[in-house]
Every structure is written in C-alpha cells, then in structure tokens.
C-alpha atoms as a PDB file:
ATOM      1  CA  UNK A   1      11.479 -39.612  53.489  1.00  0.00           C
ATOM      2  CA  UNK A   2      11.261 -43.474  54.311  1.00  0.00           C
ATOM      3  CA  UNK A   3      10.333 -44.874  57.496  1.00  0.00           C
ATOM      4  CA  UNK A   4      11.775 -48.216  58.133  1.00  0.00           C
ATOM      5  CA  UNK A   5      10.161 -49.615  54.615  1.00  0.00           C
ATOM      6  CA  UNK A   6       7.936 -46.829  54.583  1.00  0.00           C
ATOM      7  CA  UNK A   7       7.478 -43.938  52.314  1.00  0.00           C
ATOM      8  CA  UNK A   8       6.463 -40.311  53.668  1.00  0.00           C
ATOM      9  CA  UNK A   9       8.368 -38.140  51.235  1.00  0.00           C
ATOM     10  CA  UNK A  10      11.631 -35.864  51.011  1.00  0.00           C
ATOM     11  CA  UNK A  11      13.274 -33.916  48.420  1.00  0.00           C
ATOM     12  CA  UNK A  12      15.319 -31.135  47.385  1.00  0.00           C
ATOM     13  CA  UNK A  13      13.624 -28.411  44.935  1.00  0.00           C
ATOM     14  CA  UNK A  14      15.713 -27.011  42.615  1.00  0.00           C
ATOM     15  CA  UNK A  15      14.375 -24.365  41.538  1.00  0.00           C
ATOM     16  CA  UNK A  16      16.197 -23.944  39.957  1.00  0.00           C
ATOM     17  CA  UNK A  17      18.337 -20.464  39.623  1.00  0.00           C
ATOM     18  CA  UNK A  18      19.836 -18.894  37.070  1.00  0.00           C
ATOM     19  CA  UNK A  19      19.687 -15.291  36.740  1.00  0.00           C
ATOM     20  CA  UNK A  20      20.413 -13.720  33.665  1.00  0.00           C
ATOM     21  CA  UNK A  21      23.974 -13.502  32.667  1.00  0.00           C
ATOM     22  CA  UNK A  22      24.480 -10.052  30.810  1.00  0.00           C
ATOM     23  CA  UNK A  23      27.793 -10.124  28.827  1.00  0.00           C
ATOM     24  CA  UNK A  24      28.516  -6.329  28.268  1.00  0.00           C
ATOM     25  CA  UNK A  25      30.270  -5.121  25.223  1.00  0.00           C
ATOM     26  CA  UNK A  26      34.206  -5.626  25.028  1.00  0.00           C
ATOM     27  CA  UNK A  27      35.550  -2.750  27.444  1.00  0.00           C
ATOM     28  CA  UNK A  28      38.088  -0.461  26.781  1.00  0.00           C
ATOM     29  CA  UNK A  29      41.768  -1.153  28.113  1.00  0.00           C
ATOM     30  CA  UNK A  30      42.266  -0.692  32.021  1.00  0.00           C
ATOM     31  CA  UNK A  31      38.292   0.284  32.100  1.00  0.00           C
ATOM     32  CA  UNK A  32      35.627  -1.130  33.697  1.00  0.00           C
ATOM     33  CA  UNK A  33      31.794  -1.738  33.221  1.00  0.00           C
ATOM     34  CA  UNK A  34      29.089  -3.557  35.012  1.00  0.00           C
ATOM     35  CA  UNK A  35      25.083  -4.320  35.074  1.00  0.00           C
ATOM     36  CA  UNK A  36      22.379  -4.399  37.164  1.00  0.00           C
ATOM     37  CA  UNK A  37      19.498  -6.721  36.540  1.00  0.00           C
ATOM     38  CA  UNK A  38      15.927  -7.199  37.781  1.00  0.00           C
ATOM     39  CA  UNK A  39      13.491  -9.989  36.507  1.00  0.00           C
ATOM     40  CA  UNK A  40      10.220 -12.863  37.105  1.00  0.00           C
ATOM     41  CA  UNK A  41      11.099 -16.182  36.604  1.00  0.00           C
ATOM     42  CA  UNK A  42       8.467 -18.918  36.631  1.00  0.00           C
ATOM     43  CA  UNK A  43       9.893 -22.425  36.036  1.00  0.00           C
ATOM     44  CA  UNK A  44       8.118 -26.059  35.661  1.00  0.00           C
ATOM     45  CA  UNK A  45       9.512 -27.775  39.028  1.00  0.00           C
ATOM     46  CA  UNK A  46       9.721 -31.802  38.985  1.00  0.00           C
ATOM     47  CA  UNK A  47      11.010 -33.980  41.308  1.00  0.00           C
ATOM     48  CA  UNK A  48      11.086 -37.282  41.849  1.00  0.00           C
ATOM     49  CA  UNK A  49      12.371 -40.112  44.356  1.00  0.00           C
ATOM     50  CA  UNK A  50      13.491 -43.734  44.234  1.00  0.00           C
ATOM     51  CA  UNK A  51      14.066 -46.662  46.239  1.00  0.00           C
ATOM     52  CA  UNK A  52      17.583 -48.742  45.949  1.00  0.00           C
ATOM     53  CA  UNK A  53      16.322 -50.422  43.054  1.00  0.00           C
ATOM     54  CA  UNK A  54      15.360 -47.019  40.786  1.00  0.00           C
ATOM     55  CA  UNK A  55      11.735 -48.100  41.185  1.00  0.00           C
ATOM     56  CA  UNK A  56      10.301 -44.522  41.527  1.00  0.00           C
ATOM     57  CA  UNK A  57       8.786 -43.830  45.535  1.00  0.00           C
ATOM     58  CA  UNK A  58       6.633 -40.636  44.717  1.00  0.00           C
ATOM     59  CA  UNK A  59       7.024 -37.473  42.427  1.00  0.00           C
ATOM     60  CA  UNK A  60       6.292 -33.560  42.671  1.00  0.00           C
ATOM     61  CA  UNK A  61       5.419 -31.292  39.795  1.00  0.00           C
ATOM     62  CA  UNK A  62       4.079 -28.061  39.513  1.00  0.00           C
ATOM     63  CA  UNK A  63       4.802 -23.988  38.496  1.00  0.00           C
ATOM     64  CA  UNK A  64       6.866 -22.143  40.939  1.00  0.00           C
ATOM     65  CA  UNK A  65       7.029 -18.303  40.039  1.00  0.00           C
ATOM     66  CA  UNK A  66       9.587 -15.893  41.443  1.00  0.00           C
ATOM     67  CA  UNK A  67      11.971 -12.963  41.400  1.00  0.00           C
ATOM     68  CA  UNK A  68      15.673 -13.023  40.194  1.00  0.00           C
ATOM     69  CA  UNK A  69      18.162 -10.614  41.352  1.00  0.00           C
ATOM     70  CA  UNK A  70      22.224  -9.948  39.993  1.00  0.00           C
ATOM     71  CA  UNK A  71      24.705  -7.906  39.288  1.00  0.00           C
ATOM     72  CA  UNK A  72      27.874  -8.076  37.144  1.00  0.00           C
ATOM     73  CA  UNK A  73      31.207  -6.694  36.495  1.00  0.00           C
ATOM     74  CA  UNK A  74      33.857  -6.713  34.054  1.00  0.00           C
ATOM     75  CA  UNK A  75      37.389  -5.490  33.527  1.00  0.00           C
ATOM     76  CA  UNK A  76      39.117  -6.228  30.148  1.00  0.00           C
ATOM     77  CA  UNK A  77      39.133 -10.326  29.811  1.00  0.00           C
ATOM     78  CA  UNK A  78      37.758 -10.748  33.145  1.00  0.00           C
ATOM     79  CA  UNK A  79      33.880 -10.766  34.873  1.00  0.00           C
ATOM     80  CA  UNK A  80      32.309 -11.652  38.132  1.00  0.00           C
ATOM     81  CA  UNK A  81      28.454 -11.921  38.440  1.00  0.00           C
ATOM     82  CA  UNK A  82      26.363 -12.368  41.637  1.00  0.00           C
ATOM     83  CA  UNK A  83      22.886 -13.722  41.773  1.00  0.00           C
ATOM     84  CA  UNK A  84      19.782 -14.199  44.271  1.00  0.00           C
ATOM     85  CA  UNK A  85      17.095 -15.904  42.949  1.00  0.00           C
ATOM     86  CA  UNK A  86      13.941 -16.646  45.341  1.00  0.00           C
ATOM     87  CA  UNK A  87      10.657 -18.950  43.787  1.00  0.00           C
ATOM     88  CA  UNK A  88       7.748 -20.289  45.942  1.00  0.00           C
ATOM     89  CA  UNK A  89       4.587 -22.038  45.122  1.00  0.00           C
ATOM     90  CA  UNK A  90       2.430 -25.051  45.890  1.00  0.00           C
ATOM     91  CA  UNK A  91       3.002 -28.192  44.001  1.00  0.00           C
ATOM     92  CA  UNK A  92       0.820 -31.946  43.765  1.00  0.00           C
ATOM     93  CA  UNK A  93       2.668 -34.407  45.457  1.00  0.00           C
ATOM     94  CA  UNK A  94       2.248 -37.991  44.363  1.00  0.00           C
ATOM     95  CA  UNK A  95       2.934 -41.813  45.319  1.00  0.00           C
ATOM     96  CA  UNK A  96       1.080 -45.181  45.200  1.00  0.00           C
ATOM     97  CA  UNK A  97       0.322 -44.755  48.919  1.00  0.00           C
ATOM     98  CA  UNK A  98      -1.003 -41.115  49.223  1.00  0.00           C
ATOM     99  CA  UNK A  99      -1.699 -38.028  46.818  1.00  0.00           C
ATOM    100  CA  UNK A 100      -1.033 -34.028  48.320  1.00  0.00           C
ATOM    101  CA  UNK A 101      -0.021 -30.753  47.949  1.00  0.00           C
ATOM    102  CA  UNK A 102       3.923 -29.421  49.026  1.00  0.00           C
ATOM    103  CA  UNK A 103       4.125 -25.689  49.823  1.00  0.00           C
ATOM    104  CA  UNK A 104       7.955 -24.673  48.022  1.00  0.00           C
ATOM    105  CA  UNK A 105      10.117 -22.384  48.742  1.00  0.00           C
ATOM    106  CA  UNK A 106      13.890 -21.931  47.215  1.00  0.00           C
ATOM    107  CA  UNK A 107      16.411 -20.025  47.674  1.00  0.00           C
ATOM    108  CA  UNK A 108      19.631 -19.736  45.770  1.00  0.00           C
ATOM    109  CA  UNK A 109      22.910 -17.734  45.939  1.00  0.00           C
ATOM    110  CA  UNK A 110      25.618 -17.907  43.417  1.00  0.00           C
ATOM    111  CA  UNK A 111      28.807 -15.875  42.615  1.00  0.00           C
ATOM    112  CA  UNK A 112      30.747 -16.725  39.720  1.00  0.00           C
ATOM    113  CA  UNK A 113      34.684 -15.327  38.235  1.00  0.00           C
ATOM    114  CA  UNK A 114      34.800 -15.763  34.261  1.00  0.00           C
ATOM    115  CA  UNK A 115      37.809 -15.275  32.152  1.00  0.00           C
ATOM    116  CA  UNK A 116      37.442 -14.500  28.141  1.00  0.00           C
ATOM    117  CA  UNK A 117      38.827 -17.479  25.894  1.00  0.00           C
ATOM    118  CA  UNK A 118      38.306 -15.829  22.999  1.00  0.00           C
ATOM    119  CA  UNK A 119      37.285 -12.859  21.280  1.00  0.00           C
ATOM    120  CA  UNK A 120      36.077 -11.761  17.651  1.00  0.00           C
ATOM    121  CA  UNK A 121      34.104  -8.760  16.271  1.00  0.00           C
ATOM    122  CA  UNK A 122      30.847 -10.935  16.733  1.00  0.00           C
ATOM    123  CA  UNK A 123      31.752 -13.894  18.851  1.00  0.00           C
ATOM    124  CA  UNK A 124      32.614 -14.713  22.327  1.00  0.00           C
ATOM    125  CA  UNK A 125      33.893 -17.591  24.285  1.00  0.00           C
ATOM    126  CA  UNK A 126      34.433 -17.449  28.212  1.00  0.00           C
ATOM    127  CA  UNK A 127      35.509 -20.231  30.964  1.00  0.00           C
ATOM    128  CA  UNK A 128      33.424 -19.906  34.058  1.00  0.00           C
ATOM    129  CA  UNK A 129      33.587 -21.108  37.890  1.00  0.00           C
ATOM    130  CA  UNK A 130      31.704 -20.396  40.714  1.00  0.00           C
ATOM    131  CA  UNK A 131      29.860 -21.221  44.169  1.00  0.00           C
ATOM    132  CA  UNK A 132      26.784 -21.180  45.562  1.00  0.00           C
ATOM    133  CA  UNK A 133      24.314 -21.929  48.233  1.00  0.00           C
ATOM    134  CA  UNK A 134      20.896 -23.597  47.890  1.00  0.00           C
ATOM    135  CA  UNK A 135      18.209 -23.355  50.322  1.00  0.00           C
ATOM    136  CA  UNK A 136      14.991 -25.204  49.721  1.00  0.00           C
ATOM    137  CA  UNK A 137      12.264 -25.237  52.242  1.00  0.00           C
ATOM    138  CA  UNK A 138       9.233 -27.557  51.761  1.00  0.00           C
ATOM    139  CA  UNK A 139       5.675 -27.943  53.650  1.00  0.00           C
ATOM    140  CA  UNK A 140       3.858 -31.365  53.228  1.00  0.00           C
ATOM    141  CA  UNK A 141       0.306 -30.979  53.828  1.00  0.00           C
ATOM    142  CA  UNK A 142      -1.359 -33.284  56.073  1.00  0.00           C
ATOM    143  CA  UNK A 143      -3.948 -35.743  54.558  1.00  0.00           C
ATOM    144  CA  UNK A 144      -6.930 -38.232  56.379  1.00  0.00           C
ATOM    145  CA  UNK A 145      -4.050 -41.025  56.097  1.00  0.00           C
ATOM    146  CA  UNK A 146      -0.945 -38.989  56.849  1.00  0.00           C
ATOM    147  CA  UNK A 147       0.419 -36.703  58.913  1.00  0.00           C
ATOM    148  CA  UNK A 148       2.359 -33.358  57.166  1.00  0.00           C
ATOM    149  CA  UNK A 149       5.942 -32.270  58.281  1.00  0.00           C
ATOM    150  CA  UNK A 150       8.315 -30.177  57.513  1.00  0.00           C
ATOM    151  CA  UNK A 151      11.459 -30.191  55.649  1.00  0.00           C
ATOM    152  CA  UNK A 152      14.405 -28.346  55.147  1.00  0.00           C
ATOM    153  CA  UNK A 153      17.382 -29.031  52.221  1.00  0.00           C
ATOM    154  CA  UNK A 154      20.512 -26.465  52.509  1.00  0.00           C
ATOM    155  CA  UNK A 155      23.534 -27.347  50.282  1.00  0.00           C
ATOM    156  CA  UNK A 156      26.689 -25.732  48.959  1.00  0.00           C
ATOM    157  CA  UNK A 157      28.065 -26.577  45.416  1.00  0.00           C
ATOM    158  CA  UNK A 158      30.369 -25.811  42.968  1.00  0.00           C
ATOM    159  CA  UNK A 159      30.728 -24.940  38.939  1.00  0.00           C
ATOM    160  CA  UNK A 160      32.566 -24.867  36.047  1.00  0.00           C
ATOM    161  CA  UNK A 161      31.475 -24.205  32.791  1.00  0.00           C
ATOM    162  CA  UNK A 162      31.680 -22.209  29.126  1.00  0.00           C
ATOM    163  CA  UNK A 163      29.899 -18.978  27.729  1.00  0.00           C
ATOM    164  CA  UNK A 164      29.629 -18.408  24.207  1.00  0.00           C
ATOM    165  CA  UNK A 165      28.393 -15.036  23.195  1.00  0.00           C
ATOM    166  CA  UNK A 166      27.200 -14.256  19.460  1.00  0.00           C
ATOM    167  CA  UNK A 167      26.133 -11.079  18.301  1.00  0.00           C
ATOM    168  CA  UNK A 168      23.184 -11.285  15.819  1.00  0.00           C
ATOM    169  CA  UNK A 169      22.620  -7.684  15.282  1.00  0.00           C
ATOM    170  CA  UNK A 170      23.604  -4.053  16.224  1.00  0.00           C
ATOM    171  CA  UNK A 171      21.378  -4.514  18.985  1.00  0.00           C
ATOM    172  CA  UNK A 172      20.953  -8.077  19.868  1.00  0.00           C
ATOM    173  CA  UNK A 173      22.790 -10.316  21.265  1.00  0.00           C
ATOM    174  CA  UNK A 174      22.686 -14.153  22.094  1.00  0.00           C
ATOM    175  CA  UNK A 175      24.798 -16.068  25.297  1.00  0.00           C
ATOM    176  CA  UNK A 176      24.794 -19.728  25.815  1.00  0.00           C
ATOM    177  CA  UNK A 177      25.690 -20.992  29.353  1.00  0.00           C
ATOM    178  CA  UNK A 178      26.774 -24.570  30.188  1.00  0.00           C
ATOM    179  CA  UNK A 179      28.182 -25.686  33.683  1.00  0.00           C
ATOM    180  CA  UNK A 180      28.862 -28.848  35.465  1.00  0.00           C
ATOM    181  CA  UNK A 181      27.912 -28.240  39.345  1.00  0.00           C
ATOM    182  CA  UNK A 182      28.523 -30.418  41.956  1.00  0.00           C
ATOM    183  CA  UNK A 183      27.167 -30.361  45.641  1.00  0.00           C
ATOM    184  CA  UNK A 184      28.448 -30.073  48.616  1.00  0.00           C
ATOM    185  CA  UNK A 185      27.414 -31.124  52.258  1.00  0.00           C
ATOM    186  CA  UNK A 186      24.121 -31.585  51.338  1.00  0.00           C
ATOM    187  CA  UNK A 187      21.306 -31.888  54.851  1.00  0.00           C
ATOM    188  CA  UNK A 188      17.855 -32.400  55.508  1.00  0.00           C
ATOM    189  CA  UNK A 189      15.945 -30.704  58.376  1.00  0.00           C
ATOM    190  CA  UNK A 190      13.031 -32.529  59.534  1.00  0.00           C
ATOM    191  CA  UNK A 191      10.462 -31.263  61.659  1.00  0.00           C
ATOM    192  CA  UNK A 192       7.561 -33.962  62.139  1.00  0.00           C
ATOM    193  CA  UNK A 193       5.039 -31.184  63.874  1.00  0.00           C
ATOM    194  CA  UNK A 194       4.143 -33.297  66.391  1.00  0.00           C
ATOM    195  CA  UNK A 195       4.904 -37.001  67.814  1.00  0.00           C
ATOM    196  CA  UNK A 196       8.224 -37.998  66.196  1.00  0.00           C
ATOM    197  CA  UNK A 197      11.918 -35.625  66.980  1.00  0.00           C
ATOM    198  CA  UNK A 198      13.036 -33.340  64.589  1.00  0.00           C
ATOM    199  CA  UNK A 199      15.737 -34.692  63.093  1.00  0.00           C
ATOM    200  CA  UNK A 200      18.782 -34.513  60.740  1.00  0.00           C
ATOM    201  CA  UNK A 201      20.026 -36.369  57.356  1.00  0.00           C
ATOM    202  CA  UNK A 202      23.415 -35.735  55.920  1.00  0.00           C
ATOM    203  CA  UNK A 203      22.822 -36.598  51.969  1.00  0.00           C
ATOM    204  CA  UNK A 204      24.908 -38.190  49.283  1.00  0.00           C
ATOM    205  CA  UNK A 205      26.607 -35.243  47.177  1.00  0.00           C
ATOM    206  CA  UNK A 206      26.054 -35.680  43.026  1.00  0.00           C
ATOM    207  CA  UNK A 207      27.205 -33.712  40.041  1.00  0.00           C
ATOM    208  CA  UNK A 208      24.763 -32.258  37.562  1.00  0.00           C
ATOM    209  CA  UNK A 209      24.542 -29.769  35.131  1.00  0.00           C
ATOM    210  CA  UNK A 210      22.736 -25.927  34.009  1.00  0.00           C
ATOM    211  CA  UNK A 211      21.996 -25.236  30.205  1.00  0.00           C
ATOM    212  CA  UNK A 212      20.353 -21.761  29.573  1.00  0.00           C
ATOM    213  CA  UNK A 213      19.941 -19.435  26.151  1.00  0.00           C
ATOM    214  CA  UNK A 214      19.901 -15.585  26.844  1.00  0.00           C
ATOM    215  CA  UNK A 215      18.288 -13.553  24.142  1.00  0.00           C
ATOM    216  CA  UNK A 216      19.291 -10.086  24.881  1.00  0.00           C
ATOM    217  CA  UNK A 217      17.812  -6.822  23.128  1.00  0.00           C
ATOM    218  CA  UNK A 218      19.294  -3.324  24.021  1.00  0.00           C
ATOM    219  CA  UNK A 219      16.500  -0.979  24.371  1.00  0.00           C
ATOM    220  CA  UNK A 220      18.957   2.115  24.271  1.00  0.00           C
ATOM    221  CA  UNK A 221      19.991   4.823  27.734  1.00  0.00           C
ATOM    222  CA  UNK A 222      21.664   1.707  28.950  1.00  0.00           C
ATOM    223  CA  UNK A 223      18.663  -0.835  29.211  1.00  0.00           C
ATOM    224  CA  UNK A 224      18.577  -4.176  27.702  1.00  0.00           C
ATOM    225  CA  UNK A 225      15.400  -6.760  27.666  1.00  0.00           C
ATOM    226  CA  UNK A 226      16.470 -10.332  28.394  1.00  0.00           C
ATOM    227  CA  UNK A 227      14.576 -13.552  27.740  1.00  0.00           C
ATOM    228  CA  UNK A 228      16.201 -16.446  29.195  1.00  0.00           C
ATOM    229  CA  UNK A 229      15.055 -19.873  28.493  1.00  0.00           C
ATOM    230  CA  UNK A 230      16.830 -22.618  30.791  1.00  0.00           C
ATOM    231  CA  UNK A 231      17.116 -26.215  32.437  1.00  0.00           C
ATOM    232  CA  UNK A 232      18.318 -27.999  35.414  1.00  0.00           C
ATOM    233  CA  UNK A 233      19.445 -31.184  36.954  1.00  0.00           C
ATOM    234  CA  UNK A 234      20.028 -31.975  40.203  1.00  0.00           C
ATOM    235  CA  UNK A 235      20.783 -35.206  42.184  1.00  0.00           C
ATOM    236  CA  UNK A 236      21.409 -35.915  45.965  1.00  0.00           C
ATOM    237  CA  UNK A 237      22.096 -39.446  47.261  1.00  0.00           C
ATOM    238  CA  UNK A 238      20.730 -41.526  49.996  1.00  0.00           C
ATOM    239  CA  UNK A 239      21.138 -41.010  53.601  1.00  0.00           C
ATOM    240  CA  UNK A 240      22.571 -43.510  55.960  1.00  0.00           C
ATOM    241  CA  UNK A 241      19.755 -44.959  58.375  1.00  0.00           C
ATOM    242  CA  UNK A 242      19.088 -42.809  61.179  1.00  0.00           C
ATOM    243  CA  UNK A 243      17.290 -43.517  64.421  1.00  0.00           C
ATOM    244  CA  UNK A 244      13.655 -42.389  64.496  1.00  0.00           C
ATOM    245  CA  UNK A 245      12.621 -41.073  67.937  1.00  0.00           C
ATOM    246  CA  UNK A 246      10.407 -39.939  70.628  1.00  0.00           C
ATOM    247  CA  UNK A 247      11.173 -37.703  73.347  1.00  0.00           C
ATOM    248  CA  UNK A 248      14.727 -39.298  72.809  1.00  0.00           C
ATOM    249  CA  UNK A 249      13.387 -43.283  72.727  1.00  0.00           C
ATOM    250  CA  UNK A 250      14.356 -44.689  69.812  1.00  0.00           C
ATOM    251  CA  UNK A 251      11.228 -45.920  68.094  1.00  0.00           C
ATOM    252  CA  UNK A 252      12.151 -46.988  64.367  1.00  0.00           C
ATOM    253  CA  UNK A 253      14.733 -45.924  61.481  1.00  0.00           C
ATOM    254  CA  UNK A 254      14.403 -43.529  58.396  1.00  0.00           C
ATOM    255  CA  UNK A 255      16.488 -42.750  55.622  1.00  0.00           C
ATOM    256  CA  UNK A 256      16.432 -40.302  52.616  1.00  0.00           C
ATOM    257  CA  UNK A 257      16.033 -41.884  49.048  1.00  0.00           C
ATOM    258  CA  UNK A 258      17.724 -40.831  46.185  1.00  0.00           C
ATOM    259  CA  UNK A 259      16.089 -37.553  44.347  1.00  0.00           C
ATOM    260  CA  UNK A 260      16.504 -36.191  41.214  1.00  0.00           C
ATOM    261  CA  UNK A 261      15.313 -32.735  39.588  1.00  0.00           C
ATOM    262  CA  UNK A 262      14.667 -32.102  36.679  1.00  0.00           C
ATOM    263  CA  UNK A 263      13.402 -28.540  36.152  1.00  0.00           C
ATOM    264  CA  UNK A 264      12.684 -25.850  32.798  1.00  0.00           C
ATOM    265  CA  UNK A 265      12.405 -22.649  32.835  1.00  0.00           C
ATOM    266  CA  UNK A 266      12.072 -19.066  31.541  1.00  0.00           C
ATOM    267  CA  UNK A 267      13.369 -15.766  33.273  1.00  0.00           C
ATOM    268  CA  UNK A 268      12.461 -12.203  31.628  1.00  0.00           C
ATOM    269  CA  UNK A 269      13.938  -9.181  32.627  1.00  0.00           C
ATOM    270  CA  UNK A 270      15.153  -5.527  32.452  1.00  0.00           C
ATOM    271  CA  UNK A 271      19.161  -4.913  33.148  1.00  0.00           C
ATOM    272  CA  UNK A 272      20.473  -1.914  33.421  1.00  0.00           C
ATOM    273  CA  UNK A 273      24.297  -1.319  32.307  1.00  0.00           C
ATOM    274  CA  UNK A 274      26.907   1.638  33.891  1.00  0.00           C
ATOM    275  CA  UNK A 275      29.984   2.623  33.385  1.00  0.00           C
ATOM    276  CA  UNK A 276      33.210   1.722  35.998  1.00  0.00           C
ATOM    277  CA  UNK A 277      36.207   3.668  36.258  1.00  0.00           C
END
C-alpha cells in the first residue's frame, strides 16, 4: 500500500488453489459416478509489487501449508467438481525501506462444469469453465520504523480451460489442467490498528492463468493416491487515489500498486470414488 509517494505494502496471496481434479473412468450410459477427495498442500508463495514504472516496491516469499477439500461428479460426457482449499503461514516481507514478516491466510472456493471433447480407450480431452471466490487475509507485523496493519483482498473470477487425461497403466492415470481465469471486483480492506481509518480500495481486474499435472494411482476398494504438482499467476491492477483519513479529516492519499503472484506448488492426497445412480 502507498501513501502519497510512500510505500507500506499491499497484496493479494494467491495461494494459490487447486484441488485435485479426479477424472473417473468413462461411466456407463444414463449412470452416474462421483469422488470424494481429502489432501495437504504446501505451496512456495511469492508476491511482488510495483510502482507505475514496473520498478519493483517490495516482495513476499515464503511456504504456506494447508488443507484441500473437493468433490466431483460425472454423468456420461459431463462433470462438475467443487473445491475448498484453505493455506496459512508466515512469510518475509521485503523493500528498500523496511524488512518483516506477513502472517497469510487464503481462502479459495471454486466450482467448475466440464464437458468431454473427446474420448479414446486411453486418452481424454475435456473443455472446462468455472467460478470462484478468493479470500486472502494478511497481517503486517509492526517494526521499530513502521507501524503493522491489516489487510483484507476478496475477489470473484472466472475460468475456462482444457483437461487432457492419459492413461499410462491399468492403474495409473495422468490429467493435465490448463485455464485462463480472470478476476472480478477485486477490494482491499484496510485496517491501520490505530491512528489512520480503515479504509477501502476497489482494484484493477487482470487475467491469468493455472497449469497443474495430476499423477493418479488407484490403490484398489475405491481409493486412489494423487500427487499434484501445480502453478499460478495472478495479477490485480492499481487503485485509484483514495483519501487517507483521521477520525474523518482528510490527512493524505493512498493507492494500491500493481501486484503480481507467482506461486508453485504440490498437493497430495487420498480420493475416494462411489457409485451414482
């Protein structure tokens, strides 16, 4: 976050959020099968902002574990999947005016339709879209030169993208994923802790992109291990100027900067497959 020239720091954390898609064996005509699926994700979170030049303003990198949660259908040609995914950690935080630590926490909700392209005995191909909802809540720690606050980033966005699926074995199974997202009505939250107004920042909306490679292995009774390496890129753009105040005196500006993420990854989970009517 920039104060009238000044740098203090804002971003959004991506965290970045992909659960596990599970694509299930062709079912049978007018039948119906789905998954459940459980699993730790821990993914290498770095963000960065810049000033209206693309000088960069400060940067945050660090490991930010967490749980995935989702759920999938599928009926002949067609799926839908839902997904939670939750990651929190603390992160170092640094710029050319001050060095600290960022308490993370992220939050992401997804729910995506898919239609089959193509089938073969051993390949698949499949045209996704979706929606979601991002939630990323960040802690600044305080330092001898500056004051911590809070922030809060909450944005919707869209998708569209391809699965191919390509059976290696009798029992393994490789998917690809590869979407185009694109936010929507991005905000920031601020909540100084003490002297300035909380205060809100409507954000630019940017397109980016998921890429993720889902080694699944069926363990037999209906389980399958998954090991899901992936990346992420996010971007939200610049606020307007907003009016910095105290107890309602204006006092100074701010404004968001540009941010990118750029995060990797690696989920690993158990799913758990039954049978639909």
């Amino acid at each position: 976050m920039s104060f009238a020239g000044t740098t203090l720091k804002g971003a959004p954390l991506a965290l970045a959020l992909s659960i596990p898609p599970l694509t299930l064996p062709a079912a049978a005509p007018d039948a119906a099968a789905g998954s459940f699926r459980l699993g730790l994700t821990a993914h290498a979170f770095d963000y960065e902002e810049y000033d209206d030049r693309d000088n960069s303003l400060d940067r945050e990198q660090g490991l930010l574990p967490g749980l995935s949660i989702g759920a999938t259908l599928e009926r002949e040609r067609w799926l839908v999947e839902g997904s939670l995914r939750y990651g929190a950690g603390e992160v170092d935080y640094t710029s050319a005016a001050v060095d600290s630590k960022t308490d993370e926490a992220i939050l992401d909700l997804q729910l995506t339709g898919g239609v089959r392209l193509h089938r073969e005995a051993s390949q698949g191909l499949s045209l996704l879209a979706g929606a979601g909802y991002r939630r990323w809540s960040r802690e600044i720690h305080s330092t001898a030169m500056v004051d911590g606050l809070d922030e809060t980033y909450r944005w919707n966005y869209g998708l569209i993208g391809l699965r191919g699926d390509q059976v290696l074995d009798d029992r393994t199974r490789l998917v690809a994923d590869l979407s185009l997202t694109r936010s929507f009505n991005p905000r920031l939250d601020v909540d100084f802790i003490r002297y300035f107004d909380d205060t809100r920042l409507d954000l630019g909306a940017k397109n980016g992109f998921r890429a993720s490679l889902d080694l699944q292995r069926e363990l037999g009774a209906g389980r399958t291990l998954w090991v899901k390496p992936w990346y992420e890129y996010w971007q939200l753009g610049r606020s307007s100027d907003a009016t910095l105040t105290i107890n309602g005196i204006p006092t100074g500006t701010l404004f968001e900067p540009d941010s990118e993420t750029r995060d990797w990854g690696i989920d690993i989970g158990l799913s758990w497959r039954f049978p639909g009517g």
